[in-house]
PDB file of N, CA and C in Angstrom:
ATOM      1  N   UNK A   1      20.055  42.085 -69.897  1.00  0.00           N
ATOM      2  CA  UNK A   1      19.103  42.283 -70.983  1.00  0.00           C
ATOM      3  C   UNK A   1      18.327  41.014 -71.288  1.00  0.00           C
ATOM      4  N   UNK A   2      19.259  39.517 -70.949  1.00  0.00           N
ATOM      5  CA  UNK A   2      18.215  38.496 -71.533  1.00  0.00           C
ATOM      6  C   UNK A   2      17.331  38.118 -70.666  1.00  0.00           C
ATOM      7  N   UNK A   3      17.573  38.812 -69.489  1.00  0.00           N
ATOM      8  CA  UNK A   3      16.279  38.391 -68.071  1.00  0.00           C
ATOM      9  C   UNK A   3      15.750  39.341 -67.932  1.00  0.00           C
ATOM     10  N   UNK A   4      15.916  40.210 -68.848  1.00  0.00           N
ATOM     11  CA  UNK A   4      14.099  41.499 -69.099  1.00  0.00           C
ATOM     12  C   UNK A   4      13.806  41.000 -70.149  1.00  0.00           C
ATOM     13  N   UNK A   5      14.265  40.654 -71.125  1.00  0.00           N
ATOM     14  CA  UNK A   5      13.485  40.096 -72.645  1.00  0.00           C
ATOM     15  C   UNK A   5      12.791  39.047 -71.964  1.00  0.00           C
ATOM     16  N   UNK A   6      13.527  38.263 -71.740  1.00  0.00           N
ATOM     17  CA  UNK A   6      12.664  36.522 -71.001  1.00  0.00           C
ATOM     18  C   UNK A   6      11.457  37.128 -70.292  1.00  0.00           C
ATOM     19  N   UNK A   7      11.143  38.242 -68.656  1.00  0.00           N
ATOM     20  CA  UNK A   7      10.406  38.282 -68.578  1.00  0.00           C
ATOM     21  C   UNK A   7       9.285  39.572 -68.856  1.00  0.00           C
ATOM     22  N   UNK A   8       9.799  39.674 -70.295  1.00  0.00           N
ATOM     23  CA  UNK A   8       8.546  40.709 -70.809  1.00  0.00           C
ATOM     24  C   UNK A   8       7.973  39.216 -71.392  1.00  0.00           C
ATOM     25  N   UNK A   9       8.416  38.753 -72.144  1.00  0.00           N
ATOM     26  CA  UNK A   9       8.010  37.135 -72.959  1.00  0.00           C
ATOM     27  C   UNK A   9       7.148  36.283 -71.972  1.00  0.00           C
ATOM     28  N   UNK A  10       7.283  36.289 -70.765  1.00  0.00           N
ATOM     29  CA  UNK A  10       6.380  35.859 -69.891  1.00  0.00           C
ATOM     30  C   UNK A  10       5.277  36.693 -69.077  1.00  0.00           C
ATOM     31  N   UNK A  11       5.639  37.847 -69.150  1.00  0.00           N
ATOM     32  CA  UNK A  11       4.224  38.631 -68.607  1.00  0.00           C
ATOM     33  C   UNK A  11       3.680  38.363 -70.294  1.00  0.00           C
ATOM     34  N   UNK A  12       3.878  38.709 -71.496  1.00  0.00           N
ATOM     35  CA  UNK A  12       3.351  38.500 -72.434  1.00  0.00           C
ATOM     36  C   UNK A  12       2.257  37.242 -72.362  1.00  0.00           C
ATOM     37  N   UNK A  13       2.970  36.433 -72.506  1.00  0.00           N
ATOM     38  CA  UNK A  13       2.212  35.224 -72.465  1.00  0.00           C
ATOM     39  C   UNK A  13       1.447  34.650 -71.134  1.00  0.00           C
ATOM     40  N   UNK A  14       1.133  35.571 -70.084  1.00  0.00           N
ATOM     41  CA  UNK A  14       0.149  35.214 -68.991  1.00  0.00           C
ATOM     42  C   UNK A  14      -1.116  36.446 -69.955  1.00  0.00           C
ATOM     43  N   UNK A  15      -0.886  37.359 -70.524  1.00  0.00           N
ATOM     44  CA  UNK A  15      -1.685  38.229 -71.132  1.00  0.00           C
ATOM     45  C   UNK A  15      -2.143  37.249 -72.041  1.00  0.00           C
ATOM     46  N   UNK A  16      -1.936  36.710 -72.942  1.00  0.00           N
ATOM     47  CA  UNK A  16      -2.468  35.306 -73.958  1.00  0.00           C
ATOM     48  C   UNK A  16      -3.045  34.657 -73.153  1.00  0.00           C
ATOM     49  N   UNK A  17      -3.293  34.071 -72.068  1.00  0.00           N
ATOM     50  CA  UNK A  17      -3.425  33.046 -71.775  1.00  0.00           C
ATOM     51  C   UNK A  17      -4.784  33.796 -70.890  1.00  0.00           C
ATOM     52  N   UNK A  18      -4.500  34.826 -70.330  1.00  0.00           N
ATOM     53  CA  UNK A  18      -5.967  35.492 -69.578  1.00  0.00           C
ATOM     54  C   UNK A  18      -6.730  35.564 -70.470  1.00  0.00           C
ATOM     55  N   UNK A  19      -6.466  36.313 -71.960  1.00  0.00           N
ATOM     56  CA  UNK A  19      -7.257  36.936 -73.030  1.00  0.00           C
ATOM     57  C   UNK A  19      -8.186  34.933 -73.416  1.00  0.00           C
ATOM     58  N   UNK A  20      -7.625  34.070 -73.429  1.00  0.00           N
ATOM     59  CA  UNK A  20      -8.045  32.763 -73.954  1.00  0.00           C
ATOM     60  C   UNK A  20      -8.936  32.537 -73.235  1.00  0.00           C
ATOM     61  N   UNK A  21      -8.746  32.613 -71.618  1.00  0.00           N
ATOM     62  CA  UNK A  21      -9.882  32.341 -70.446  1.00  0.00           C
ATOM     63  C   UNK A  21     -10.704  32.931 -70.509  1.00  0.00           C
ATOM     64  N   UNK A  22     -10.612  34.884 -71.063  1.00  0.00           N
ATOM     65  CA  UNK A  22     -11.875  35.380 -71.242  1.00  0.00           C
ATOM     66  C   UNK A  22     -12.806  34.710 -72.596  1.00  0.00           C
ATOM     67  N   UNK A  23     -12.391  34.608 -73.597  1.00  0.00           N
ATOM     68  CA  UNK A  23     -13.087  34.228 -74.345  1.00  0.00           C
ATOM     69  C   UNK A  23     -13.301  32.968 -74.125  1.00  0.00           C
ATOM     70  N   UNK A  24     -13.040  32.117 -73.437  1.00  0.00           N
ATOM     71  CA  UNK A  24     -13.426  30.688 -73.189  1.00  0.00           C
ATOM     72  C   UNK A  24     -14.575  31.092 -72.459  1.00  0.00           C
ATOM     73  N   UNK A  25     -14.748  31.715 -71.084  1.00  0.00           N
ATOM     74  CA  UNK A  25     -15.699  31.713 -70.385  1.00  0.00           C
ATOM     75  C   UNK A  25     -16.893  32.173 -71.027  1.00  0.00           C
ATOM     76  N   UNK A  26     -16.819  33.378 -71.941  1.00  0.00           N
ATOM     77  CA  UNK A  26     -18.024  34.036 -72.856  1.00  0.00           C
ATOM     78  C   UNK A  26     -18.273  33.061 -73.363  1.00  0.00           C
ATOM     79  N   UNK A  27     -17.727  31.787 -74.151  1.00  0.00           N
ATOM     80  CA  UNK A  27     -18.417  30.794 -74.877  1.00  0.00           C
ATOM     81  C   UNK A  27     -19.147  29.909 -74.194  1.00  0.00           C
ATOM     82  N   UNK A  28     -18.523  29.604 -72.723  1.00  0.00           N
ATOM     83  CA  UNK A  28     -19.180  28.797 -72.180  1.00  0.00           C
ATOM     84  C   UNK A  28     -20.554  29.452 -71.742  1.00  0.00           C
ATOM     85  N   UNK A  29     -20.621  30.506 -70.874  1.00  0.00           N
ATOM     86  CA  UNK A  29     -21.742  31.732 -70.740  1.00  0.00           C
ATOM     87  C   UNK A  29     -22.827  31.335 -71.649  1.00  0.00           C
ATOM     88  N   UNK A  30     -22.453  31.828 -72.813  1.00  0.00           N
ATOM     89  CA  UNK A  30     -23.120  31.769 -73.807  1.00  0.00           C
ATOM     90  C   UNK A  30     -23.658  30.094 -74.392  1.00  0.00           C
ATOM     91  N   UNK A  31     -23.437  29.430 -74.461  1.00  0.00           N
ATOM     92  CA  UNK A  31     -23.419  27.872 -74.672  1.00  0.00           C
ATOM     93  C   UNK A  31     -24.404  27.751 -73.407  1.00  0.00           C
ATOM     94  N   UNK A  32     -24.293  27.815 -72.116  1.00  0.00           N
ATOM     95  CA  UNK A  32     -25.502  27.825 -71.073  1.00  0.00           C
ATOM     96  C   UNK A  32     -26.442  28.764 -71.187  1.00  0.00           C
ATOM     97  N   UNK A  33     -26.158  29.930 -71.988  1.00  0.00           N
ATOM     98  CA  UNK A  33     -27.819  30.405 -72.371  1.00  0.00           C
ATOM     99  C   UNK A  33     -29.010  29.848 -72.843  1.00  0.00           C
ATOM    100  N   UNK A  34     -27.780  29.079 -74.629  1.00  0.00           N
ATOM    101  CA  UNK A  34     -28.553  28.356 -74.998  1.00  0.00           C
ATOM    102  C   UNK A  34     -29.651  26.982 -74.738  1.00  0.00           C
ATOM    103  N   UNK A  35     -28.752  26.514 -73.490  1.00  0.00           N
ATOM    104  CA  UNK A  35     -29.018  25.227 -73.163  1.00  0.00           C
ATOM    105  C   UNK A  35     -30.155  25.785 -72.394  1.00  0.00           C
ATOM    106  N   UNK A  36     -30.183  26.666 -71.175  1.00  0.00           N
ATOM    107  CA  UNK A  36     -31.490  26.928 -70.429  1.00  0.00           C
ATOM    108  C   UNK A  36     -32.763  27.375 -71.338  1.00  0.00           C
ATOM    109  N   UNK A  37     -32.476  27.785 -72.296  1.00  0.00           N
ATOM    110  CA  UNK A  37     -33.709  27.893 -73.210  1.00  0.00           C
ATOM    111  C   UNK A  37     -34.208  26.977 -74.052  1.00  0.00           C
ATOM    112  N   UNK A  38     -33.291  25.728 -73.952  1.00  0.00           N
ATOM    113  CA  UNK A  38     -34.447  24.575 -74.598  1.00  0.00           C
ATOM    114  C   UNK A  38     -33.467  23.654 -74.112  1.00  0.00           C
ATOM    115  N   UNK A  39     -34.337  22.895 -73.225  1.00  0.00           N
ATOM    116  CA  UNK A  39     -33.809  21.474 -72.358  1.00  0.00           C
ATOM    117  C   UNK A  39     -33.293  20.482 -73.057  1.00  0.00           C
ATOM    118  N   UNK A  40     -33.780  20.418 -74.657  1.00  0.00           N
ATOM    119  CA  UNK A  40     -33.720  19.625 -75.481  1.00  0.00           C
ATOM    120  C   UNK A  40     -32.017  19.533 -75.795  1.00  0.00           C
ATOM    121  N   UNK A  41     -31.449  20.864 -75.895  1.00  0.00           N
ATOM    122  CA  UNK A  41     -30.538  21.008 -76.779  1.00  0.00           C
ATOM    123  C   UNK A  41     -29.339  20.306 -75.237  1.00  0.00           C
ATOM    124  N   UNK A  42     -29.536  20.450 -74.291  1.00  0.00           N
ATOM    125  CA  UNK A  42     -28.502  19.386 -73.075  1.00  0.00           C
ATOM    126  C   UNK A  42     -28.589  17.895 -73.540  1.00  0.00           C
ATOM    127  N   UNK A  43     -29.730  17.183 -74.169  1.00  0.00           N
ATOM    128  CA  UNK A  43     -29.574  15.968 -74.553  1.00  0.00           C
ATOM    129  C   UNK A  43     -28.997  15.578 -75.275  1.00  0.00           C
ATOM    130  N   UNK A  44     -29.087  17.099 -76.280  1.00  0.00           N
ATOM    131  CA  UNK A  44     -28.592  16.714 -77.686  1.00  0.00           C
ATOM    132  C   UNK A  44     -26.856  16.697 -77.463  1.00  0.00           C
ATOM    133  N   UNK A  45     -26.750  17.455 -76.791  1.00  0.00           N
ATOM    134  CA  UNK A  45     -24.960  17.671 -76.368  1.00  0.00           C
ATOM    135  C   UNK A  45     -24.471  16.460 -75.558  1.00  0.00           C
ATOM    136  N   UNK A  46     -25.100  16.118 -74.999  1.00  0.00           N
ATOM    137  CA  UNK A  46     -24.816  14.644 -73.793  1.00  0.00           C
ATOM    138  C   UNK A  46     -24.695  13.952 -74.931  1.00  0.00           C
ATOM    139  N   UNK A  47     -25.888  13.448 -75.853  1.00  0.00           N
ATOM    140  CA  UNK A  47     -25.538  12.171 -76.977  1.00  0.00           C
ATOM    141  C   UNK A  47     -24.623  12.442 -77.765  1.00  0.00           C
ATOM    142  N   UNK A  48     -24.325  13.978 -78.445  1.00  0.00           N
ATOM    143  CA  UNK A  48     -23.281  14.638 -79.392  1.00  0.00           C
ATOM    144  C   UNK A  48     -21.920  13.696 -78.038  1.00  0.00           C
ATOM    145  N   UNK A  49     -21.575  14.061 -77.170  1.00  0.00           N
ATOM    146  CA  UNK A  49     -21.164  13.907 -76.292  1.00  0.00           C
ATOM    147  C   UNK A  49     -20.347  11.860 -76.247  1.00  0.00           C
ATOM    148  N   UNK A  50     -21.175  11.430 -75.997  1.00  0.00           N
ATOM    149  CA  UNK A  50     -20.979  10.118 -75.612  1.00  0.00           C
ATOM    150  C   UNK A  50     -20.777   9.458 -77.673  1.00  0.00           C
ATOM    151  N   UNK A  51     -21.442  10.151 -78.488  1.00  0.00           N
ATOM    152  CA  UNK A  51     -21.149   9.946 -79.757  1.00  0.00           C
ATOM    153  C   UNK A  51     -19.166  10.037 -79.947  1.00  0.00           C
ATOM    154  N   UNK A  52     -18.700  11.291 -79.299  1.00  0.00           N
ATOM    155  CA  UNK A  52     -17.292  11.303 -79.661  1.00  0.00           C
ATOM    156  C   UNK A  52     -16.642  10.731 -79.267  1.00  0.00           C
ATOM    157  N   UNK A  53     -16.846  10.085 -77.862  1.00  0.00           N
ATOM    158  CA  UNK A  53     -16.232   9.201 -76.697  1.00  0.00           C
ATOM    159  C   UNK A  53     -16.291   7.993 -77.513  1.00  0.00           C
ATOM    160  N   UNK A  54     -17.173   7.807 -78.375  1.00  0.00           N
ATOM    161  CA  UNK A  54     -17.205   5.856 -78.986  1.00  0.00           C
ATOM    162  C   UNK A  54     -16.610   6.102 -79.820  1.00  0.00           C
ATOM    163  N   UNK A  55     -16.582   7.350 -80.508  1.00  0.00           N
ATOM    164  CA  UNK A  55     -15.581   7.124 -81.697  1.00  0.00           C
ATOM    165  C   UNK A  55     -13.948   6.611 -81.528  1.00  0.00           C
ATOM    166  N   UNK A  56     -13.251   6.959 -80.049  1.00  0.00           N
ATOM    167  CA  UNK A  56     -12.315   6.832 -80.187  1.00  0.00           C
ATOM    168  C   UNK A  56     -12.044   5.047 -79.493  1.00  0.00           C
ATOM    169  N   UNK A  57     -10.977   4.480 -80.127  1.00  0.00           N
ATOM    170  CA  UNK A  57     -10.811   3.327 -79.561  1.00  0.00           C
ATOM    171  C   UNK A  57     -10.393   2.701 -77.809  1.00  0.00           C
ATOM    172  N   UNK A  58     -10.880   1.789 -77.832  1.00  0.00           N
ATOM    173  CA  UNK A  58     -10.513   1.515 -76.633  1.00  0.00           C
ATOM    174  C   UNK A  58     -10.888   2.411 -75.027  1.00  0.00           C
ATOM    175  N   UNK A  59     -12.118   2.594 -75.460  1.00  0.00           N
ATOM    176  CA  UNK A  59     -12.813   3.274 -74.343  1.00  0.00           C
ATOM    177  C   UNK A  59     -14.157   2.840 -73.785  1.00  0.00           C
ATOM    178  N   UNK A  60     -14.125   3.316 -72.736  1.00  0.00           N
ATOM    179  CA  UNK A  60     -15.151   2.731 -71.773  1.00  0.00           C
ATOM    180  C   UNK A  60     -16.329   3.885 -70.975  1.00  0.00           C
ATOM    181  N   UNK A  61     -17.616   3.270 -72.154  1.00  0.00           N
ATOM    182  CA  UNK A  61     -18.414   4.696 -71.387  1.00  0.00           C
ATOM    183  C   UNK A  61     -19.455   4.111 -70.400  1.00  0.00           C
ATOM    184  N   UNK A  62     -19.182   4.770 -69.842  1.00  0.00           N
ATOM    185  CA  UNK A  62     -20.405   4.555 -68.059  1.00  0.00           C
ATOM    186  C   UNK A  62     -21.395   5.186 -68.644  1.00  0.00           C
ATOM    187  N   UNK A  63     -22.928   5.201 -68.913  1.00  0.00           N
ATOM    188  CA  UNK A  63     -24.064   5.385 -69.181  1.00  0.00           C
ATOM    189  C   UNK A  63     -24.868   5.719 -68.100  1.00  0.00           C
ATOM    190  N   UNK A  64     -24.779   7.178 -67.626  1.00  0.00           N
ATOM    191  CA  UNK A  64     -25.667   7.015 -66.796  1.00  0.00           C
ATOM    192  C   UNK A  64     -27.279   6.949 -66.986  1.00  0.00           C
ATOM    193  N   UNK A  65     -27.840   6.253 -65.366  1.00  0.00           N
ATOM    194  CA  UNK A  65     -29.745   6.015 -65.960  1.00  0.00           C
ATOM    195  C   UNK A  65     -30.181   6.406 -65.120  1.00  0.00           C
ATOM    196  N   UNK A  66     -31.156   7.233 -65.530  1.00  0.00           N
ATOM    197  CA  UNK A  66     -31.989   8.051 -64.134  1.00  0.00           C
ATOM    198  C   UNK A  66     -32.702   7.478 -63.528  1.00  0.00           C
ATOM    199  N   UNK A  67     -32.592   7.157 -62.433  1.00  0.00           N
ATOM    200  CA  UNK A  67     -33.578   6.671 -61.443  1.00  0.00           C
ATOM    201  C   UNK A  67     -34.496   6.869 -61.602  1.00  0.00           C
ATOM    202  N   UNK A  68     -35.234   8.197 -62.236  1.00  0.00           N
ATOM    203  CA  UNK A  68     -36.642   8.488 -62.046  1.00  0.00           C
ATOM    204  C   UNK A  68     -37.761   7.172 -63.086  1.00  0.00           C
ATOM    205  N   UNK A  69     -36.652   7.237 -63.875  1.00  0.00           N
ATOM    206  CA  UNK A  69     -37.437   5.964 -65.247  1.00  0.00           C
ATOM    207  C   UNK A  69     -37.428   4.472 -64.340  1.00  0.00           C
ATOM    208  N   UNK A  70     -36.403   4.096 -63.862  1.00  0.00           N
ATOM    209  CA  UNK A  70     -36.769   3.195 -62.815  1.00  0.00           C
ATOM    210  C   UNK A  70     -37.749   3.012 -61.488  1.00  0.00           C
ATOM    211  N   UNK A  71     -38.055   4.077 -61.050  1.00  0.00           N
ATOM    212  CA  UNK A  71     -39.383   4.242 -59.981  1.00  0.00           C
ATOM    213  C   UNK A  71     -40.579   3.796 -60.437  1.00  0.00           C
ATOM    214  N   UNK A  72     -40.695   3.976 -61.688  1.00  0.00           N
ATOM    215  CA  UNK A  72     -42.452   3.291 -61.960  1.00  0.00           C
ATOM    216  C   UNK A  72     -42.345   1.769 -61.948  1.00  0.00           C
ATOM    217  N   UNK A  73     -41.142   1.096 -62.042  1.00  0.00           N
ATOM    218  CA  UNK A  73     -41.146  -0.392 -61.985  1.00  0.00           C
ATOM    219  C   UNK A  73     -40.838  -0.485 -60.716  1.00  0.00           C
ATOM    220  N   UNK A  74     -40.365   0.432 -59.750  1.00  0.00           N
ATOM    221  CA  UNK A  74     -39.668  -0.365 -58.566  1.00  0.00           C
ATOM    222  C   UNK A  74     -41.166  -0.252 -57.649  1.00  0.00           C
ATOM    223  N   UNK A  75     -42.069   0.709 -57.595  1.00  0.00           N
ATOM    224  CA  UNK A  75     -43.208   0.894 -57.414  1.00  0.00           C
ATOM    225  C   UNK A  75     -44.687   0.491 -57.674  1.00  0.00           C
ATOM    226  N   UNK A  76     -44.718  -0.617 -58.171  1.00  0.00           N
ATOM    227  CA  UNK A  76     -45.411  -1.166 -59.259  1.00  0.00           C
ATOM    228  C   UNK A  76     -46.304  -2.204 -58.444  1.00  0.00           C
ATOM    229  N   UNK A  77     -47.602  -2.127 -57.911  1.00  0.00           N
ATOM    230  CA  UNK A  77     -48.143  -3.266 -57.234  1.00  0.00           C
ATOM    231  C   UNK A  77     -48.049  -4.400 -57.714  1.00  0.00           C
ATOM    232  N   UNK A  78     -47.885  -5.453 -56.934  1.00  0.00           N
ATOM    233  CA  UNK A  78     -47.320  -6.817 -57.762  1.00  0.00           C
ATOM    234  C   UNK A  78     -49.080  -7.311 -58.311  1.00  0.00           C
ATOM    235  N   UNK A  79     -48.794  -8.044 -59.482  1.00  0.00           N
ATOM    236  CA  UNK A  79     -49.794  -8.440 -60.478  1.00  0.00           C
ATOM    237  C   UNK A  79     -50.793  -9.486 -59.166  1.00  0.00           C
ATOM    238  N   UNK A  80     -52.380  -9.381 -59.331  1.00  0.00           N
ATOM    239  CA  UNK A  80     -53.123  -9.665 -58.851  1.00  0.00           C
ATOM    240  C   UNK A  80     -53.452 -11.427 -59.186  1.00  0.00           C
ATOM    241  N   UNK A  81     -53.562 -12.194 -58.498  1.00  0.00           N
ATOM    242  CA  UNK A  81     -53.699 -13.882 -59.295  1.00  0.00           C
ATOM    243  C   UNK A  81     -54.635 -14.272 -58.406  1.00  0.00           C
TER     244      UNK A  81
END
């Protein structure tokens, strides 16, 4: 009897744990709707983002920089004299 209770208690709890993944994935789904409909709101989550990372101590954030903002200087005819 205690190794059918134990595994009803564990098919149980793979049922919790699928039901969590579905609703995780709908949020995420949904959270990339929003983002493809205004480009803006990915920046805003990246800085929301790197905002929580400084809050906590003793951490180290890598910043990434887009190359593309660097091409107009790396491209740049050198000044005429």
């Amino acid at each position: 009897m205690a190794a059918e209770a134990e595994a009803t208690r564990e098919a149980r709890a793979k049922v919790i744990v699928a039901e969590g993944e579905q609703k995780a994935s709908r949020a995420l789904k949904e959270a990339a709707e929003v983002i493809a409909e205004s480009p803006s709101a990915l920046q805003l989550r990246y800085l929301q983002t790197l905002n929580s990372i400084s809050a906590e101590k003793n951490s180290t954030i890598i910043f990434p920089f887009p190359i593309d903002l660097l091409s107009s200087f790396l491209h740049r005819p050198a000044p005429k004299t």
